[in-house]
C-alpha atoms as a PDB file:
ATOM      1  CA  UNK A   1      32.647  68.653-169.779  1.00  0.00           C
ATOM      2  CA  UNK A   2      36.097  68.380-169.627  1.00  0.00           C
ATOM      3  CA  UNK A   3      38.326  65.465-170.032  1.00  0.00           C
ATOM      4  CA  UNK A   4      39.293  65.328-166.201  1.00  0.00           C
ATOM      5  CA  UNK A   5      35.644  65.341-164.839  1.00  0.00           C
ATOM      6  CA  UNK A   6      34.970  62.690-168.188  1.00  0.00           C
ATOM      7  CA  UNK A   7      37.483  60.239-167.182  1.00  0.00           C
ATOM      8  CA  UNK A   8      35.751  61.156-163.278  1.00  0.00           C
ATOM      9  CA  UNK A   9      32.317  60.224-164.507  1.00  0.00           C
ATOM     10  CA  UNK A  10      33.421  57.023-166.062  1.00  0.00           C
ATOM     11  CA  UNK A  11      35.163  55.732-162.714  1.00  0.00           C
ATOM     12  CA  UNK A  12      32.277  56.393-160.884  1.00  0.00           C
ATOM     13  CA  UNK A  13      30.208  54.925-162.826  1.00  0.00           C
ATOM     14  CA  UNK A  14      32.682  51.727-162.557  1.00  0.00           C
ATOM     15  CA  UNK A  15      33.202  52.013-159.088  1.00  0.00           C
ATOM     16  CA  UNK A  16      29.749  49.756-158.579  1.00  0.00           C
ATOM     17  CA  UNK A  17      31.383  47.376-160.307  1.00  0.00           C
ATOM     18  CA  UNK A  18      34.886  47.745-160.131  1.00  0.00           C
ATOM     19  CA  UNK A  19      35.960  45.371-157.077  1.00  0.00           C
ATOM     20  CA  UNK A  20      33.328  42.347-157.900  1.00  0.00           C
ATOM     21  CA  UNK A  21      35.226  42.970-161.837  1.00  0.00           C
ATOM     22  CA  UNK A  22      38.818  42.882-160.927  1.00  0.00           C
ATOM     23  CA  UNK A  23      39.136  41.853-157.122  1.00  0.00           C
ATOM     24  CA  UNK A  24      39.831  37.650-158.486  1.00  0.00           C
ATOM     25  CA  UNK A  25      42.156  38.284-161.486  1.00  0.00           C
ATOM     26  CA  UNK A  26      45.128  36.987-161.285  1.00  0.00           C
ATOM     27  CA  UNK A  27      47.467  39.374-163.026  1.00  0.00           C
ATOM     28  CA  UNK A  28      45.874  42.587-161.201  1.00  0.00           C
ATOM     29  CA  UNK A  29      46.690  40.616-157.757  1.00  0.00           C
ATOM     30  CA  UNK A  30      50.415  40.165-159.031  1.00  0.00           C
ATOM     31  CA  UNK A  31      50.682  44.064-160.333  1.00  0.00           C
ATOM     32  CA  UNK A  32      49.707  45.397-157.074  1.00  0.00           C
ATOM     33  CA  UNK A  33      52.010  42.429-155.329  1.00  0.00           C
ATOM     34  CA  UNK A  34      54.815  44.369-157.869  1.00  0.00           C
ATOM     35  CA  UNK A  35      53.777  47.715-157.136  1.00  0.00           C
ATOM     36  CA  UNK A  36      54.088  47.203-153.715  1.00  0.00           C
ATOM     37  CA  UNK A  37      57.176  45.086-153.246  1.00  0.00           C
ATOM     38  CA  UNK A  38      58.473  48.259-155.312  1.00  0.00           C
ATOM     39  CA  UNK A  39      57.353  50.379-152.559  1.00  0.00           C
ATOM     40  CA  UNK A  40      58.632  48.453-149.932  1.00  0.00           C
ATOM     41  CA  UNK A  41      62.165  48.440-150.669  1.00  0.00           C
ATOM     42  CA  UNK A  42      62.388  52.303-150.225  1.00  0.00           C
ATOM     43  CA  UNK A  43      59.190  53.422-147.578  1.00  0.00           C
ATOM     44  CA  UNK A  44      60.391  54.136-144.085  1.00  0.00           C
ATOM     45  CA  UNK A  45      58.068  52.905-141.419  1.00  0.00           C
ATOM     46  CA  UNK A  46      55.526  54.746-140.255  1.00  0.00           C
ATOM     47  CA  UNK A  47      55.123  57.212-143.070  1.00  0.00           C
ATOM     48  CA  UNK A  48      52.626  60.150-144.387  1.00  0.00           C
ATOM     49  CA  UNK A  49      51.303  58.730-147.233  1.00  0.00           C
ATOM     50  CA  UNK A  50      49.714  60.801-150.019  1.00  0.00           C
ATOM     51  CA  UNK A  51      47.916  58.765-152.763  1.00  0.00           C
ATOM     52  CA  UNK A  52      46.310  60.039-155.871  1.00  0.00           C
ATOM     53  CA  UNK A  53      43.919  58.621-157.693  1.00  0.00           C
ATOM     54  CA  UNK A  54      43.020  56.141-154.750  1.00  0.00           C
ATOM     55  CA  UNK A  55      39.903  54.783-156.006  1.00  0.00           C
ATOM     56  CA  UNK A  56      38.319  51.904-154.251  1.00  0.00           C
ATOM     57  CA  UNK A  57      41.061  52.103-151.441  1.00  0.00           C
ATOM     58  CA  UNK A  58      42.930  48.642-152.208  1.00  0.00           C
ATOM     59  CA  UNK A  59      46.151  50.128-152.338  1.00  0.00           C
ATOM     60  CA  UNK A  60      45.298  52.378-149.453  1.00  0.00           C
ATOM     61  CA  UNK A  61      44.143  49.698-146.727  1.00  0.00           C
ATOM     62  CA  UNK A  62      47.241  47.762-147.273  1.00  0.00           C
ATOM     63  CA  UNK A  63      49.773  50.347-146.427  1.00  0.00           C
ATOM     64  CA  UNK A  64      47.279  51.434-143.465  1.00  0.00           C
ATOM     65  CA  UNK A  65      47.631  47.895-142.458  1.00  0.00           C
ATOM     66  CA  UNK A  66      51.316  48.107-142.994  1.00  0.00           C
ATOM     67  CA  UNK A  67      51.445  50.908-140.224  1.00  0.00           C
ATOM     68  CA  UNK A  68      51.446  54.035-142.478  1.00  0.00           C
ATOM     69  CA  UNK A  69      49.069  56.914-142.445  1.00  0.00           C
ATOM     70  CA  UNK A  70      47.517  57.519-145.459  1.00  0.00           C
ATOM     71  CA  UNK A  71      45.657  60.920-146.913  1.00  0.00           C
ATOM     72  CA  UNK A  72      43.628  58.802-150.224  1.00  0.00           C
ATOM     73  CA  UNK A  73      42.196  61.499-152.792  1.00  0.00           C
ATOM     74  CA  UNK A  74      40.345  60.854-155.792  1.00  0.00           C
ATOM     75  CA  UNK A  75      37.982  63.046-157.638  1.00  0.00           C
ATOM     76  CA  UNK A  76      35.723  60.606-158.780  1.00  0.00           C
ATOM     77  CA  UNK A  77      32.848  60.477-155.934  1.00  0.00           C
ATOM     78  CA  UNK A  78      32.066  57.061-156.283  1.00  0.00           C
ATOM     79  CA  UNK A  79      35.253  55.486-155.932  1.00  0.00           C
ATOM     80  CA  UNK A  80      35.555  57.461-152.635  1.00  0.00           C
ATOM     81  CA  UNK A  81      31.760  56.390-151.538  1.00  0.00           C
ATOM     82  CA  UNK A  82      33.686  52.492-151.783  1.00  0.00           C
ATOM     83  CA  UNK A  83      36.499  53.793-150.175  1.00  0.00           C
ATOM     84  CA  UNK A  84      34.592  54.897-147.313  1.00  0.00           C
ATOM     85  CA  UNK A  85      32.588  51.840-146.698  1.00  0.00           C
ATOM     86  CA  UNK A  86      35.633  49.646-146.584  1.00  0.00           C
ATOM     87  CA  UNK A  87      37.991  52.217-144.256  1.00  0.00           C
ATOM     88  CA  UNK A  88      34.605  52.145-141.627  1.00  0.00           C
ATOM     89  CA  UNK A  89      34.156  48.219-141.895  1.00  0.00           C
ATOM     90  CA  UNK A  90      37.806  47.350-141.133  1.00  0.00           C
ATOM     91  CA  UNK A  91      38.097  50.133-138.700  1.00  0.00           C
ATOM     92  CA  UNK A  92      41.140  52.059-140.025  1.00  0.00           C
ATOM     93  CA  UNK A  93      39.765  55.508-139.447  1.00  0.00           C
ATOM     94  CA  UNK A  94      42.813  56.512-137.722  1.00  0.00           C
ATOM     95  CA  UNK A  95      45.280  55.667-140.230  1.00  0.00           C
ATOM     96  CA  UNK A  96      43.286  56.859-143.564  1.00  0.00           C
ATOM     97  CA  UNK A  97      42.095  59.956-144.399  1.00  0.00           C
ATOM     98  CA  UNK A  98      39.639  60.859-147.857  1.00  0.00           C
ATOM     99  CA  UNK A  99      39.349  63.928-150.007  1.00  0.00           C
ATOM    100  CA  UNK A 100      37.836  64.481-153.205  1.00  0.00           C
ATOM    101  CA  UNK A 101      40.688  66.172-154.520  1.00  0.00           C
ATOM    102  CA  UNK A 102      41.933  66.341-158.026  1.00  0.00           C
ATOM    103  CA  UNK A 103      45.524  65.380-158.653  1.00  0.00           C
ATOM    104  CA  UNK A 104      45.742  68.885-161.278  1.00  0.00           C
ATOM    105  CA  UNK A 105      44.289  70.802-157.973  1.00  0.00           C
ATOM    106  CA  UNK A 106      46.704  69.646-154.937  1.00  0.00           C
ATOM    107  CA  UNK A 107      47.599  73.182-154.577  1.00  0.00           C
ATOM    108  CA  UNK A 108      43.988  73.138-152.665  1.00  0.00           C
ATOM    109  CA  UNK A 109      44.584  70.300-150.639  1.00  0.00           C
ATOM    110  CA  UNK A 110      43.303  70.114-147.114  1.00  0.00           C
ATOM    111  CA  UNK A 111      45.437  68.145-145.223  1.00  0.00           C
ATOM    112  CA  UNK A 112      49.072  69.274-146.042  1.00  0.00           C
ATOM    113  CA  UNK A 113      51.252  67.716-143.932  1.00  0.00           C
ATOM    114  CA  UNK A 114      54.924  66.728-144.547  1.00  0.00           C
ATOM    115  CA  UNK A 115      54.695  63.502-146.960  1.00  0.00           C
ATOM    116  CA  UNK A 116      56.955  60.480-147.333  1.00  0.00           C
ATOM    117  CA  UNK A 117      55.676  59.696-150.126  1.00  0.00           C
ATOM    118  CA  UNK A 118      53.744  60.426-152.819  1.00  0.00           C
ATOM    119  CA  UNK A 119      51.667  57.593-155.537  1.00  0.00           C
ATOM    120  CA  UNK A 120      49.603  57.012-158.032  1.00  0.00           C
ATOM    121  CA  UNK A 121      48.658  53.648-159.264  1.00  0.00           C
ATOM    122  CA  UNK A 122      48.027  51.815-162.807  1.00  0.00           C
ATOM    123  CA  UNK A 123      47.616  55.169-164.910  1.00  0.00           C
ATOM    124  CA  UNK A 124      45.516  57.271-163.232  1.00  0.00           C
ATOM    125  CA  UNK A 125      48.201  60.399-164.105  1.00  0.00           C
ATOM    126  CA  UNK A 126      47.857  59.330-167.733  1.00  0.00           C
ATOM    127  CA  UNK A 127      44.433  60.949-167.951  1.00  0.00           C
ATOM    128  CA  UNK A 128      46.061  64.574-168.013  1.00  0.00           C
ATOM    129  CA  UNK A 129      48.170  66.132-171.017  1.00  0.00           C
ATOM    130  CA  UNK A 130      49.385  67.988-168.554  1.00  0.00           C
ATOM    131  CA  UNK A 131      51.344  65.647-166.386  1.00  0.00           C
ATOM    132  CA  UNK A 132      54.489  67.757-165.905  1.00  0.00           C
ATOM    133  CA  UNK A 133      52.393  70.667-164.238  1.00  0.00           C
ATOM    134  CA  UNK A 134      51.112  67.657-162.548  1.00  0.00           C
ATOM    135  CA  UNK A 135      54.567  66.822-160.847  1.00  0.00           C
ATOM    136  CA  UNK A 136      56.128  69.955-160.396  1.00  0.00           C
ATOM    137  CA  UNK A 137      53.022  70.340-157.588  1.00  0.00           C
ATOM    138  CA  UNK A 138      54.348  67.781-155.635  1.00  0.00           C
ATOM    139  CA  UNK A 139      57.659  69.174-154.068  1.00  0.00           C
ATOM    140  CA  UNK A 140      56.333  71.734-151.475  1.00  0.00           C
ATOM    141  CA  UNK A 141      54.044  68.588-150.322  1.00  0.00           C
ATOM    142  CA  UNK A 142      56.843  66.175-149.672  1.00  0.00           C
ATOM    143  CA  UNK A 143      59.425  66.211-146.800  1.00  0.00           C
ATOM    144  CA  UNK A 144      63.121  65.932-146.925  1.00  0.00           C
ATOM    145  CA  UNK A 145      63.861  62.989-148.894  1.00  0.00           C
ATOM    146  CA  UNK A 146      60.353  62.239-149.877  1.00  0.00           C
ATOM    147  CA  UNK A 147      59.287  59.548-152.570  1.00  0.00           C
ATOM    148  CA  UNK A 148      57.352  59.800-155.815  1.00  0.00           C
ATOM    149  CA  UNK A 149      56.356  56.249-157.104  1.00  0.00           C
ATOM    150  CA  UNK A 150      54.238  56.561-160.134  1.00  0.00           C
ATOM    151  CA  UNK A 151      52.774  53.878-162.303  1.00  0.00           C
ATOM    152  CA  UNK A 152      52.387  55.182-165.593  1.00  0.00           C
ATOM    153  CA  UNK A 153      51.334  53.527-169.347  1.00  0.00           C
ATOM    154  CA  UNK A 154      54.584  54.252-171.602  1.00  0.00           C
ATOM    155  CA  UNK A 155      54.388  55.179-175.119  1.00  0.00           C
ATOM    156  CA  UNK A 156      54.700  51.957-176.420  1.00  0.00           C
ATOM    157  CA  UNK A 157      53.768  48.221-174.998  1.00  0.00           C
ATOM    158  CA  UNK A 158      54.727  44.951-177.176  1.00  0.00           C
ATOM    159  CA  UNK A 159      51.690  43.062-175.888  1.00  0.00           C
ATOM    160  CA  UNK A 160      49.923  45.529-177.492  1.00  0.00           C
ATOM    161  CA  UNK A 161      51.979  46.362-180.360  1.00  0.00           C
ATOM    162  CA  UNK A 162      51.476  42.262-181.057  1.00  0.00           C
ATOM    163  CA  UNK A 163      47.691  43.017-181.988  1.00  0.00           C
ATOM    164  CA  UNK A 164      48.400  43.980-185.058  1.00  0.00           C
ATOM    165  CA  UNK A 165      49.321  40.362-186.216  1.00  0.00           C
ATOM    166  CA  UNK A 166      45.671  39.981-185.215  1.00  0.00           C
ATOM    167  CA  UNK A 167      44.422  42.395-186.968  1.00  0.00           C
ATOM    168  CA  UNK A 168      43.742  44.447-183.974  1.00  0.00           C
ATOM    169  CA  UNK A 169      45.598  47.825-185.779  1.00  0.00           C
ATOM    170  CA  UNK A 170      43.860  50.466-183.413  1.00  0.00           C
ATOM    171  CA  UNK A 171      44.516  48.708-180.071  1.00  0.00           C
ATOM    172  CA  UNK A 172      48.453  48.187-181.452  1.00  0.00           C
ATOM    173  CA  UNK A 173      49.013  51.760-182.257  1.00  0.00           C
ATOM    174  CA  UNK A 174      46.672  53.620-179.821  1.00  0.00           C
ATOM    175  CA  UNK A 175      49.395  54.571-177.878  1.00  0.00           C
ATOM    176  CA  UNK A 176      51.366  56.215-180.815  1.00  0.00           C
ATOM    177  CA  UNK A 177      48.609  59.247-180.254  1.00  0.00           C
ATOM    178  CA  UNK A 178      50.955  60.038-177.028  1.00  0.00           C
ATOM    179  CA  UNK A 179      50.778  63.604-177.942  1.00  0.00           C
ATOM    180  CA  UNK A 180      47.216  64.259-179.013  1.00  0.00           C
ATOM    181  CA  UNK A 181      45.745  62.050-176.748  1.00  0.00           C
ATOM    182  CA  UNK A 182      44.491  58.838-177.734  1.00  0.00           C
ATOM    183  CA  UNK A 183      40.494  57.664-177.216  1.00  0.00           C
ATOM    184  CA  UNK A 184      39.257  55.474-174.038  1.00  0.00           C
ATOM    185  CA  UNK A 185      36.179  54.320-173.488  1.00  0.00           C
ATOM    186  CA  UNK A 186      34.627  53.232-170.421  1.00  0.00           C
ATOM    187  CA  UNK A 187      31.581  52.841-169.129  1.00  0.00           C
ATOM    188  CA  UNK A 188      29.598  54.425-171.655  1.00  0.00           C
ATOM    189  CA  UNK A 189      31.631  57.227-171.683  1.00  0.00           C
ATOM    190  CA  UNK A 190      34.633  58.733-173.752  1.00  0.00           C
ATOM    191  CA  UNK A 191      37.644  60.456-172.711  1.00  0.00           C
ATOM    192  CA  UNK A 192      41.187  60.742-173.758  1.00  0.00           C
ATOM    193  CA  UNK A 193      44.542  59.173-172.236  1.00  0.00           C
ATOM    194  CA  UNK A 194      47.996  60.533-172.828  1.00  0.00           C
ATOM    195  CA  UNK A 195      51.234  58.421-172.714  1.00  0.00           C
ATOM    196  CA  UNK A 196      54.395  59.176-170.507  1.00  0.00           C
ATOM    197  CA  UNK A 197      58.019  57.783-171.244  1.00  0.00           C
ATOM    198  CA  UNK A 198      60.008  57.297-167.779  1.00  0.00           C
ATOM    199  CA  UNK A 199      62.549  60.200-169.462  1.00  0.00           C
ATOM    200  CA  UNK A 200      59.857  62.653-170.138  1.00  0.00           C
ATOM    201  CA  UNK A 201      59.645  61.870-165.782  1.00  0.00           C
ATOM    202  CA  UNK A 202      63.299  61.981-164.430  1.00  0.00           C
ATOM    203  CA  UNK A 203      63.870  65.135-167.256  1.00  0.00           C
ATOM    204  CA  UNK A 204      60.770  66.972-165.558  1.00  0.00           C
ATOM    205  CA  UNK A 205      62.151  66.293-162.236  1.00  0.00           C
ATOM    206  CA  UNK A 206      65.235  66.535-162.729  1.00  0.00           C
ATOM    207  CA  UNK A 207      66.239  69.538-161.130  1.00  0.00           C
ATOM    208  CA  UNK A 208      64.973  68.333-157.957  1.00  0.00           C
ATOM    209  CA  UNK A 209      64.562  64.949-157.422  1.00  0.00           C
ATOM    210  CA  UNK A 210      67.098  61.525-158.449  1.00  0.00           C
ATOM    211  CA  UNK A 211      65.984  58.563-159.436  1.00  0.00           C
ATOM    212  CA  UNK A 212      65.895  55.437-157.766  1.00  0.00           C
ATOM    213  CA  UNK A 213      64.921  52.603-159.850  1.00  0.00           C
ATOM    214  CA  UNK A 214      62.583  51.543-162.966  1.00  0.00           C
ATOM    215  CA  UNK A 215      60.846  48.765-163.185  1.00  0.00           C
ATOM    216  CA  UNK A 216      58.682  47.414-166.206  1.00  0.00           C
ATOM    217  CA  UNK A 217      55.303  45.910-165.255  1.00  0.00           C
ATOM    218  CA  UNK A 218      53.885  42.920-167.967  1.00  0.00           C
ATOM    219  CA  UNK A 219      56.472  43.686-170.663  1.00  0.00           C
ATOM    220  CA  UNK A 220      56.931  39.763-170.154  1.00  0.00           C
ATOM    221  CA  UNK A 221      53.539  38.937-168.509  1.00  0.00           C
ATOM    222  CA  UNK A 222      50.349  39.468-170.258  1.00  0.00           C
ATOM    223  CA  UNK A 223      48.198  42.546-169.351  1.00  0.00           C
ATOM    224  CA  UNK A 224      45.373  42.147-167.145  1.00  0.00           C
ATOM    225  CA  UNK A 225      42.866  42.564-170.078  1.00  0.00           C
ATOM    226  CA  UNK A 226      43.948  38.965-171.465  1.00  0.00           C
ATOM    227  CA  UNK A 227      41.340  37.407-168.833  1.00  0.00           C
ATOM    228  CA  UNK A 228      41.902  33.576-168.223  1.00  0.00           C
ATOM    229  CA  UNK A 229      45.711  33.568-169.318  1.00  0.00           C
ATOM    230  CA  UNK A 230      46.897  32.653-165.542  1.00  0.00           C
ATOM    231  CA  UNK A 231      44.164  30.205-165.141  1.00  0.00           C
ATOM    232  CA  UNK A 232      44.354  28.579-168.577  1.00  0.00           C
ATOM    233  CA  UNK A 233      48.015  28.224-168.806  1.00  0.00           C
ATOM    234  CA  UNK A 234      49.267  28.206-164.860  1.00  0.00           C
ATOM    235  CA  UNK A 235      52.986  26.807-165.800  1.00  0.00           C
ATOM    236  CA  UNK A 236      53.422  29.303-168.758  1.00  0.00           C
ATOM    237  CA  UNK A 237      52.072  32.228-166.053  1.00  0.00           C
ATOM    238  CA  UNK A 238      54.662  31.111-163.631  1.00  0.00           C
ATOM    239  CA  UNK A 239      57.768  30.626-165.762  1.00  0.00           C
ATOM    240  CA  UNK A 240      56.874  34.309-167.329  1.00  0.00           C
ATOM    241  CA  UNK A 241      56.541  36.215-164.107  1.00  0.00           C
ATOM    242  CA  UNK A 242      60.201  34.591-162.967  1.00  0.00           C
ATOM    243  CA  UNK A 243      61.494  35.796-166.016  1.00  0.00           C
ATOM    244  CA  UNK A 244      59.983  39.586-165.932  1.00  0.00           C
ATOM    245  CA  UNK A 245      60.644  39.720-162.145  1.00  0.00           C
ATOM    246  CA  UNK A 246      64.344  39.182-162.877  1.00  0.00           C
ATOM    247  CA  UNK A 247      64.407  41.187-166.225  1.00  0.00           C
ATOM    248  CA  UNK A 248      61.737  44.185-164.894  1.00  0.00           C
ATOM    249  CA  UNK A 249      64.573  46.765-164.003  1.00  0.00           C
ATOM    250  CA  UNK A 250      66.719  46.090-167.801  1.00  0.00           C
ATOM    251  CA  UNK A 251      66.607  47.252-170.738  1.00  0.00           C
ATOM    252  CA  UNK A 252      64.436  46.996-172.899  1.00  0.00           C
ATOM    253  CA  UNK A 253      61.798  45.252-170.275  1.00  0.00           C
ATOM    254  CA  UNK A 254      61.686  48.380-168.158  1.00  0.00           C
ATOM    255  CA  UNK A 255      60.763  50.463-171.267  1.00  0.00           C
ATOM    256  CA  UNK A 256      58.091  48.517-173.194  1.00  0.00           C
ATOM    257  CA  UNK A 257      55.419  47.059-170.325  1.00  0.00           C
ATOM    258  CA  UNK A 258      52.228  47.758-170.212  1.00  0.00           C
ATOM    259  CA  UNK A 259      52.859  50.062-167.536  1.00  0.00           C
ATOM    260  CA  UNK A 260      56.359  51.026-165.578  1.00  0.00           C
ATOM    261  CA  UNK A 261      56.780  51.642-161.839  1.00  0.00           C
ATOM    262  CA  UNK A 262      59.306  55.028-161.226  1.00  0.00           C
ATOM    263  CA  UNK A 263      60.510  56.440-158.305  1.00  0.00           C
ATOM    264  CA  UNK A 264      62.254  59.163-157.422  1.00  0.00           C
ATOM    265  CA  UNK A 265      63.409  60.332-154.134  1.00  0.00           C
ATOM    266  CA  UNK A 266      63.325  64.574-153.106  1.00  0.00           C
ATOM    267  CA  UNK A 267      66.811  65.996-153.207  1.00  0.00           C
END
């Protein structure tokens, strides 16, 4: 099996899971509050939405909410199964669509219409060592002007770079193994994840596309994975989040997150 339909096996399998695990954490509720705020600031109203890697549909239902149409694909079955559940029970049929549709396949993509905007969220894209085949796909989907917001794990992250004064020296240098692909694990099974600098982005698309803004995402607040750091130390959590939301965009904080948010707008 290859590493795409590895990495597909392992969502699904965490897709029964995967809202009761991460729906209350704190720091997941402020990335997507980033993510989106990002988002805001350059979506027109009432666009086409095309997200990749949609998984449970969190992302999805709030910019159906927000008035947009949105096409989610995923190729992990389960993921789409919760998808589906929650897009019936709040009634949004008319404003989301689902495919099972791999992001490395949107040449085959069903419902090719005229996009505002294209996204993946928190890394999905880093599951291909083939990312810049990957983006070149996504012109002929997008219309005049249309946005690419990606958020993508960078080559290197301090929080995790700071393991190794724990003795943690495989979690601190994983991401070193940008080029060869370095392991994951999850649920049971392995795969491999590849890590993108925001250059090796805006010099892919450069031809094409300019870029509108970069923002880093936990270079100053702790990754999601440090459970109980919001609740245990509220003030702390507060005072870092003011500083990264008025450092996120600067240098070095937009290079060495955990993840960054990038878009680029269509020339």
């Amino acid at each position: 099996m290859d590493n795409e339909h590895l990495s597909a096996s392992a969502f699904t399998r965490q897709s029964v899971v995967f809202d009761d695990t991460y729906a209350s954490n704190t720091i997941i509720q402020y990335k997507r509050a980033r993510v989106r705020n990002h988002i805001d600031q350059f979506l027109p109203h009432n666009s086409q939405i095309l997200e990749l890697n949609a998984g449970t549909g969190e992302d999805a239902i709030y910019f159906a909410q927000e008035g947009h149409q949105v096409h989610a694909t995923d190729i992990s079955s389960g993921m789409l199964d919760k998808l589906r559940a929650k897009v019936k029970n709040q009634k949004l049929e008319n404003n989301i669509s689902i495919e099972q549709c791999s992001f490395t396949q949107l040449a085959g993509l069903k419902r090719k219409v005229p996009y505002n905007l294209i996204f993946s969220n928190f890394a999905g894209l880093n599951c291909t060592e083939n990312l810049e085949d990957v983006l070149r796909s996504f012109k002929p989907l997008l219309a005049d002007n249309g946005l690419v917001t990606l958020v993508i794990l960078p080559p290197f992250c301090m929080w995790e770079f700071l393991l190794l004064f724990k003795g943690k020296f495989k979690t601190a240098f994983r991401r070193l193994n940008s080029k060869t692909g370095a392991d994951a694990h999850l649920e049971g099974i392995n795969f491999k994840c590849w890590y993108y600098s925001p250059s090796f982005i805006v010099h892919t698309l450069k031809d094409d596309y300019e870029l509108l803004g970069v923002e880093g995402l936990c270079s100053i607040v702790p990754p999601s994975y440090l459970e109980g750091f919001a609740e245990k130390y509220p003030k702390l959590f507060t005072k870092l989040k003011a500083f990264e939301d008025r450092h996120k965009a600067q240098w070095p904080w937009k290079n060495i997150g955990d993840y960054y948010i990038i878009t680029l707008r269509k020339k």
